[in-house]
N, C-alpha and C. Protein backbone atom coordinates (compact mmCIF):
# COMPACT_ATOMS: atom_id res chain seq x y z
N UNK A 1 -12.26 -5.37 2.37
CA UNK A 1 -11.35 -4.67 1.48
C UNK A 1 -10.57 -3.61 2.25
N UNK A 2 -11.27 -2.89 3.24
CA UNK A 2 -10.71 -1.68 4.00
C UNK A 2 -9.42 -2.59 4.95
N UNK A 3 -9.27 -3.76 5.44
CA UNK A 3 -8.27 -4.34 5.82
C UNK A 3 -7.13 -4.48 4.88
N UNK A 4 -7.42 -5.03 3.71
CA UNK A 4 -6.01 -5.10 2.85
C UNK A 4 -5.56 -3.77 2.56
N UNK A 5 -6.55 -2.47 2.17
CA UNK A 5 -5.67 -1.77 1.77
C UNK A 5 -5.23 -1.07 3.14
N UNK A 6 -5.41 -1.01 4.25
CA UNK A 6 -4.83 -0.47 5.11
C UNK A 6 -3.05 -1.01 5.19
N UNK A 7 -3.75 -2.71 4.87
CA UNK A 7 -2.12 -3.29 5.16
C UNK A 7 -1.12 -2.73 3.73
N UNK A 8 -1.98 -2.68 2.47
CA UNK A 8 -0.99 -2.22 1.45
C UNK A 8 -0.51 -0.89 1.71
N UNK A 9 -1.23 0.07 2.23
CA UNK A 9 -0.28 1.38 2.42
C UNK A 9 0.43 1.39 3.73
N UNK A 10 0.53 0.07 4.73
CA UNK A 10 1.71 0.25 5.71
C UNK A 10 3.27 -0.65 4.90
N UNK A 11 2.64 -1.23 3.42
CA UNK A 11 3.48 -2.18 2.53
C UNK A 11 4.31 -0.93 1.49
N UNK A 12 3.35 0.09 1.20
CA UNK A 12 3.76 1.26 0.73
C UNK A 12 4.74 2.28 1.17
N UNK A 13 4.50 2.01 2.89
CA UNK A 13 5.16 3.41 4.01
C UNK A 13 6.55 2.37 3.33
N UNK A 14 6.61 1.12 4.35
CA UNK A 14 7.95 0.28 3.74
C UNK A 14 9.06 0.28 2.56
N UNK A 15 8.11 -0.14 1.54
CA UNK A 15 8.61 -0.17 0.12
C UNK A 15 8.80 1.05 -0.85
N UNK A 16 9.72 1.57 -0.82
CA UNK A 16 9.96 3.21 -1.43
C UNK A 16 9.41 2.97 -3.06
N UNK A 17 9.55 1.41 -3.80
CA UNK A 17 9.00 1.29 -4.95
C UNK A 17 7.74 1.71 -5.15
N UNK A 18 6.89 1.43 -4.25
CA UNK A 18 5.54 1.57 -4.40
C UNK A 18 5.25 3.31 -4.66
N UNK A 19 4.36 3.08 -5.86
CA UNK A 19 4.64 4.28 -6.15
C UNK A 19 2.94 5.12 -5.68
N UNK A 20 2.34 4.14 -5.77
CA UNK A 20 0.69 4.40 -5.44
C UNK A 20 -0.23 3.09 -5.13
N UNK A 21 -0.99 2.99 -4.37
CA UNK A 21 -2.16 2.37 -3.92
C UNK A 21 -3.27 3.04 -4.00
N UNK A 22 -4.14 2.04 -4.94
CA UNK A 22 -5.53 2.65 -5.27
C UNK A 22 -6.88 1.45 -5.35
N UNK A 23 -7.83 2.35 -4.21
CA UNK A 23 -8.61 1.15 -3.82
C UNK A 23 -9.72 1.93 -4.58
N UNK A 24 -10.12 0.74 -6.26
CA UNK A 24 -10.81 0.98 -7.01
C UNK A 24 -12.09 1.07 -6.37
N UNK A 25 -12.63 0.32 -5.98
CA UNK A 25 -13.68 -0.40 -5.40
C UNK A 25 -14.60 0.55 -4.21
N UNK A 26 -13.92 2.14 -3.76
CA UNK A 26 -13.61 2.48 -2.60
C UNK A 26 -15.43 2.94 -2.45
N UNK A 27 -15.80 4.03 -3.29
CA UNK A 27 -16.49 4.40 -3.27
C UNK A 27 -18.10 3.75 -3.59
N UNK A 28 -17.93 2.61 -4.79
CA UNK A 28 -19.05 1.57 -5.22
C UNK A 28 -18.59 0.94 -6.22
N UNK A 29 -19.16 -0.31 -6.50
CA UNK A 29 -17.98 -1.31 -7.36
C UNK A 29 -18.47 -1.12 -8.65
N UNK A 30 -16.88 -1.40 -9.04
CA UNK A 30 -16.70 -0.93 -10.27
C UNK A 30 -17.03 -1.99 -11.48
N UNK A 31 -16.79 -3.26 -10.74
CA UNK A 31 -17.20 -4.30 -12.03
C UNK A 31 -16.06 -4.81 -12.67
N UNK A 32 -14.85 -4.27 -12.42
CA UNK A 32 -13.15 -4.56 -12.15
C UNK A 32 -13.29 -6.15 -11.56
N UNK A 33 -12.85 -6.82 -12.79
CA UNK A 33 -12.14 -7.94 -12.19
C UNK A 33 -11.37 -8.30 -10.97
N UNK A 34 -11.04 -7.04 -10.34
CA UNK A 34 -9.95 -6.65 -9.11
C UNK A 34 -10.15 -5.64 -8.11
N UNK A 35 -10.35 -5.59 -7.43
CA UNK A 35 -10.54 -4.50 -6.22
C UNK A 35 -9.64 -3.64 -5.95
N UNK A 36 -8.14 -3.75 -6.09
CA UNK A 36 -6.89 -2.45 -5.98
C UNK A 36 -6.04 -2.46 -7.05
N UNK A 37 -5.28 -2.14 -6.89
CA UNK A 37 -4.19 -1.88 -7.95
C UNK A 37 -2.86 -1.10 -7.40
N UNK A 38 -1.68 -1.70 -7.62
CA UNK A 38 -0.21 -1.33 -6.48
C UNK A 38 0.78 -0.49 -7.94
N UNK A 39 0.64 0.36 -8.09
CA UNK A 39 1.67 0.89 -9.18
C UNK A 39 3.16 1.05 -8.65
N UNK A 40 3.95 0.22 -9.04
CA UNK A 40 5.18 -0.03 -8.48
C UNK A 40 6.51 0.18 -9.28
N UNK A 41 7.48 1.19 -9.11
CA UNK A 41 8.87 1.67 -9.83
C UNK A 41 9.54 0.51 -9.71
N UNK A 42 9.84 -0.15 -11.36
CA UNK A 42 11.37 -1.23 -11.03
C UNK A 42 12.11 -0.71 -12.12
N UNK A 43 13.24 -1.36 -12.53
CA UNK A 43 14.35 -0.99 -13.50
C UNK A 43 13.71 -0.89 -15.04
N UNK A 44 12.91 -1.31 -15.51
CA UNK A 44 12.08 -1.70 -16.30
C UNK A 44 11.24 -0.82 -16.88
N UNK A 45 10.63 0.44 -15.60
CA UNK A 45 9.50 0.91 -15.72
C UNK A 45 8.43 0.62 -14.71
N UNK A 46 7.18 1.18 -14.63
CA UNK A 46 5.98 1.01 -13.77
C UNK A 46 5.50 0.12 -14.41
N UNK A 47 5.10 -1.16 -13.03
CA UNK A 47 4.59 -2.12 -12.78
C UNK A 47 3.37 -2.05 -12.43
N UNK A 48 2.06 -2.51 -12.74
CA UNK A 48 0.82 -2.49 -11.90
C UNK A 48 0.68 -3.70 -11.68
N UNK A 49 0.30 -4.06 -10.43
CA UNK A 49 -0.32 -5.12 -9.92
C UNK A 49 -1.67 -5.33 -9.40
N UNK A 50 -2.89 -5.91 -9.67
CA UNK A 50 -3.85 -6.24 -9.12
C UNK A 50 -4.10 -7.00 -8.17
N UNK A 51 -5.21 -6.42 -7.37
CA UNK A 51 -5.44 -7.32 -6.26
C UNK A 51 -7.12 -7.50 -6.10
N UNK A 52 -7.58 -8.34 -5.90
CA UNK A 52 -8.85 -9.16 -5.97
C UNK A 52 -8.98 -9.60 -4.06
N UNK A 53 -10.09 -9.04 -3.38
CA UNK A 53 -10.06 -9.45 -2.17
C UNK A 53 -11.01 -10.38 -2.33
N UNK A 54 -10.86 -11.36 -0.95
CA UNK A 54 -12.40 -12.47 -1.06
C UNK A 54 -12.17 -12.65 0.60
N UNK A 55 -13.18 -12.17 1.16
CA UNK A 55 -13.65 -12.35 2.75
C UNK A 55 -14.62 -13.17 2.74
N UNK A 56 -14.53 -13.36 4.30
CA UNK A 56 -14.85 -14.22 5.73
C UNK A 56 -15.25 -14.08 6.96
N UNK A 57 -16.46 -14.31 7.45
CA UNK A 57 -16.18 -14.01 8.47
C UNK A 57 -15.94 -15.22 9.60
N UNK A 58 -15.54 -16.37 8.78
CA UNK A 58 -15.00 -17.49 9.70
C UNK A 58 -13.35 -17.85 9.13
N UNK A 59 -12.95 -18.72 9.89
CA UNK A 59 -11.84 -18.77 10.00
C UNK A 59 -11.20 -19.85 9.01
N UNK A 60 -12.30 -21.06 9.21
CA UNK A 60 -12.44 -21.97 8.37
C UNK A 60 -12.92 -22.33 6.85
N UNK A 61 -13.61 -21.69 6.34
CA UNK A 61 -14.16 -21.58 4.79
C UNK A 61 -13.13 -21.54 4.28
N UNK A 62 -12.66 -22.39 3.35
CA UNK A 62 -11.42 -22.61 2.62
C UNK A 62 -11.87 -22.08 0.71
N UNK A 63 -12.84 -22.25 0.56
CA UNK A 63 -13.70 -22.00 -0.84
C UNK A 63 -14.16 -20.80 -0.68
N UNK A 64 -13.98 -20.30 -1.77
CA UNK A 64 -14.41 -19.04 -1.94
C UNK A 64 -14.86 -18.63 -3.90
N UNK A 65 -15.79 -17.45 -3.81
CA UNK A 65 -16.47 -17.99 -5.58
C UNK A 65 -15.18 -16.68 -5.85
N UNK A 66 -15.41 -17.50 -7.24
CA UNK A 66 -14.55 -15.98 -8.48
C UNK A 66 -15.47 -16.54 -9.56
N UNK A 67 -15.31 -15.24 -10.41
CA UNK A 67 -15.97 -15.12 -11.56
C UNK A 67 -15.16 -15.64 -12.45
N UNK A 68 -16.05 -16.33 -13.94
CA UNK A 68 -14.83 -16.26 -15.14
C UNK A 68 -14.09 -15.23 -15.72
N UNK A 69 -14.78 -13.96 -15.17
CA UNK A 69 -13.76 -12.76 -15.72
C UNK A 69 -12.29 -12.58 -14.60
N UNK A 70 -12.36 -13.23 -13.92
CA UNK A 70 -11.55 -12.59 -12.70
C UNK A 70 -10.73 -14.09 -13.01
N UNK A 71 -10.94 -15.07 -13.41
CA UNK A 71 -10.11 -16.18 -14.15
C UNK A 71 -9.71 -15.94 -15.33
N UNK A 72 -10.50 -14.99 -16.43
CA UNK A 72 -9.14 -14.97 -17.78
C UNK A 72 -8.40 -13.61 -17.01
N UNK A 73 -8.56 -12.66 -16.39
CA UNK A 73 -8.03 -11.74 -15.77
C UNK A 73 -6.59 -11.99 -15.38
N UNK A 74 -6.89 -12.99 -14.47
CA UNK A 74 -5.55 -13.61 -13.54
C UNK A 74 -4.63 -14.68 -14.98
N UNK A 75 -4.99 -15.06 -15.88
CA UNK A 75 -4.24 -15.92 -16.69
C UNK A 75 -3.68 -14.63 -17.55
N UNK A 76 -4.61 -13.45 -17.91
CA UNK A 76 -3.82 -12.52 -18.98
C UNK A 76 -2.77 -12.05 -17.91
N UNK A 77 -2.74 -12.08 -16.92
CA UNK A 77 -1.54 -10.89 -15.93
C UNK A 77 -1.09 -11.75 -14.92
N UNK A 78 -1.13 -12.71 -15.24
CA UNK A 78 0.00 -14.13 -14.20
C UNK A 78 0.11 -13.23 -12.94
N UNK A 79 1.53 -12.97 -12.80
CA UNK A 79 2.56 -12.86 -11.65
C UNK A 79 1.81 -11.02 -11.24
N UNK A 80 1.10 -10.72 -12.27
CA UNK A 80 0.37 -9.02 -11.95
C UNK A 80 -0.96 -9.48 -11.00
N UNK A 81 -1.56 -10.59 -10.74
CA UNK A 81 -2.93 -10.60 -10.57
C UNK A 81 -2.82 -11.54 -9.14
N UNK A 82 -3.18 -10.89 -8.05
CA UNK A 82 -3.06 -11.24 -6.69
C UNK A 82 -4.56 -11.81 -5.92
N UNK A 83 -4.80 -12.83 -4.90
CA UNK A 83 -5.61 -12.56 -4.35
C UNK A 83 -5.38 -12.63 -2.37
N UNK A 84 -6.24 -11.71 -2.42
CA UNK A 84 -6.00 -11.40 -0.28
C UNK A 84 -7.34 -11.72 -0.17
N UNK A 85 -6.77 -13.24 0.53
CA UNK A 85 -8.05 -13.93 1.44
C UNK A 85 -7.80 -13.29 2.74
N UNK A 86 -9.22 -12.94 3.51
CA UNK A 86 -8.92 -12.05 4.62
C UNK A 86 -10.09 -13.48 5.59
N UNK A 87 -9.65 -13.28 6.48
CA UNK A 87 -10.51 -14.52 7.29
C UNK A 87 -10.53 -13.51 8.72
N UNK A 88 -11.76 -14.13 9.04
CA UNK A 88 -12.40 -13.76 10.54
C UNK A 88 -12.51 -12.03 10.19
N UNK A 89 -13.07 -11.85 9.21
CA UNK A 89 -13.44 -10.02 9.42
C UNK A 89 -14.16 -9.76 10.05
N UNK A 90 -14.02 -8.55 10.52
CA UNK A 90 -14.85 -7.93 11.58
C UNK A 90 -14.41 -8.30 12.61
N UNK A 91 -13.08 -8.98 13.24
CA UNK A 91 -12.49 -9.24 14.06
C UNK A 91 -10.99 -9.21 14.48
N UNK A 92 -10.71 -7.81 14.65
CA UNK A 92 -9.35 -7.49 14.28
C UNK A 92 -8.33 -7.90 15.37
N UNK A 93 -8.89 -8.71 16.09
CA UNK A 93 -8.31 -9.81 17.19
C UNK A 93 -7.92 -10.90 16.38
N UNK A 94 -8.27 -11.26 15.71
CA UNK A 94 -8.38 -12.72 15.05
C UNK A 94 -8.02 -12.65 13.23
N UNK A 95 -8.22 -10.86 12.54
CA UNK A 95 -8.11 -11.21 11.56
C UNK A 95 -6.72 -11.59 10.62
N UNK A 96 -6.78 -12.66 9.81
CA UNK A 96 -5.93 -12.96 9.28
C UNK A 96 -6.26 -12.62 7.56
N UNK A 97 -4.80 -12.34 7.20
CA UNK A 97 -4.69 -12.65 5.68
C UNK A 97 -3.86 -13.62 4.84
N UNK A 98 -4.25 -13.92 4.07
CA UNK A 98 -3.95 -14.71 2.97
C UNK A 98 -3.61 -14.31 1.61
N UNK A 99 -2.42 -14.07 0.80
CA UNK A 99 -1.92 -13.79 -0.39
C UNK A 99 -2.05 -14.75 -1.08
N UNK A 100 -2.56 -14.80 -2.33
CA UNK A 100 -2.50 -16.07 -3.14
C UNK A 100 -1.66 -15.52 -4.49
N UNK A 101 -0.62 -15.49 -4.81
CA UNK A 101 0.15 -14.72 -6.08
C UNK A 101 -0.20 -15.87 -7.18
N UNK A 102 -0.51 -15.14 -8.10
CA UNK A 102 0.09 -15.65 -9.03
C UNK A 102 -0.94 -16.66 -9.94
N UNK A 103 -2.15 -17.32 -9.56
CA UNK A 103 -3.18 -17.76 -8.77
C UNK A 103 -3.75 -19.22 -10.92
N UNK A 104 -2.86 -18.35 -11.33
CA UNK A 104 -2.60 -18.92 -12.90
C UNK A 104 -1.69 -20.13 -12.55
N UNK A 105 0.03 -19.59 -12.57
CA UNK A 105 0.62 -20.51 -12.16
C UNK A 105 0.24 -21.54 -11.47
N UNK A 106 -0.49 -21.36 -10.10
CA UNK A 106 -0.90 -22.03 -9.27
C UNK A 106 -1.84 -23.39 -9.14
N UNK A 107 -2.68 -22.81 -10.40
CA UNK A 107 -3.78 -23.83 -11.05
C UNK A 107 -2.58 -24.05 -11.94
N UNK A 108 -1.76 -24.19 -12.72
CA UNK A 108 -1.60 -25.17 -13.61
C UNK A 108 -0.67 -26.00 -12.77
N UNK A 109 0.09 -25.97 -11.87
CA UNK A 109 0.61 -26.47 -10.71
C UNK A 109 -0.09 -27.29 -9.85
N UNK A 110 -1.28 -27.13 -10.02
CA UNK A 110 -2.27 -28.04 -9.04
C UNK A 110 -2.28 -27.42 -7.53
N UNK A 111 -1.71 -26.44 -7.21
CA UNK A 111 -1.89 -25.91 -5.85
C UNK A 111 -3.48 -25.03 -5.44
N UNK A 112 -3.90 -24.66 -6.31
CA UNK A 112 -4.89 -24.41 -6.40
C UNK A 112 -6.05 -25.09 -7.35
N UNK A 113 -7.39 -25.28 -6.74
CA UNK A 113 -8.47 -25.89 -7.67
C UNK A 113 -9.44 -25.08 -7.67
N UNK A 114 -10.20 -25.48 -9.04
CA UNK A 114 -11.55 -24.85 -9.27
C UNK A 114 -12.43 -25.83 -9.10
N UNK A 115 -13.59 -25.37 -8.30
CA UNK A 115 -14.85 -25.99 -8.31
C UNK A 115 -15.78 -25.39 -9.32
N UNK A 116 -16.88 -26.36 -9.54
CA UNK A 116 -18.27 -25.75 -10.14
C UNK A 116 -18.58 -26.08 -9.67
N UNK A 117 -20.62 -25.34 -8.72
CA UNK A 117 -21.43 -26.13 -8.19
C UNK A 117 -22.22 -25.43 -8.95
N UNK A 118 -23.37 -26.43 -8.69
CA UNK A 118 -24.86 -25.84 -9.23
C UNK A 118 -26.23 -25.94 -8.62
C-alpha cells in the first residue's frame, strides 16, 4: 500500500485537481472496502475516488482474492472504484503497478473474471 500511495501523491504534486490523498488503511485496517481515497476538484464539484490495493511478491500471480463487499462496492461507484495491482513488492528494482479502473465495467465486458475456489 505504502508504494501506491507514494505514487498517488507524486500523481497529486502533478495534478493541481487533486485536492487530497488519504491512506485510510495507514495506521490499522479499517474494514473499508478500499484502502485510499483521491478527493479530486472538477467542474461539477468534488469527486472521490477509491482505491483498493492487492500485492505480490511475484511477478507472475495473475489472481488475486476480493471480497463480496469490495464487489458490490466497485458496481455501486463504477468509474469511482479503482484497483493497484502492485507486483514484485519489496523490490523496488522490479516493482511494478497495475491500475484496473473501473473493474464493474470491466466484468460486464468480459475483460475481467471472477473465480470461486473452495
Amino acid at each position: 500500500e505504502q508504494i501506491v500511495y507514494h505514487y498517488l501523491l507524486q500523481q497529486k504534486e502533478a495534478d493541481p485537481s487533486i485536492m487530497e490523498v488519504k491512506w485510510c488503511n495507514r495506521e490499522n485496517e479499517k474494514g473499508a472496502p478500499y484502502d485510499m481515497e483521491i478527493s479530486r476538484k472538477t467542474d461539477s464539484g468534488i469527486v472521490q475516488t477509491f482505491i483498493e490495493v492487492k500485492t505480490t511478491k511475484t511477478d507472475d500471480k495473475d489472481m488475486f482474492e476480493i471480497s463480496s463487499q469490495q464487489i458490490q462496492f466497485a458496481q455501486e461507484h463504477r468509474e469511482n472504484f479503482h484497483i493497484y495491482r502492485v507486483f514484485n513488492a519489496g523490490d523496488l528494482e522490479r516493482v511494478r503497478l497495475v491500475r484496473i479502473d473501473n473493474i464493474s465495467l470491466r466484468m460486464d465486458q468480459k475483460q475481467v473474471r471472477l473465480w470461486m475456489m473452495i
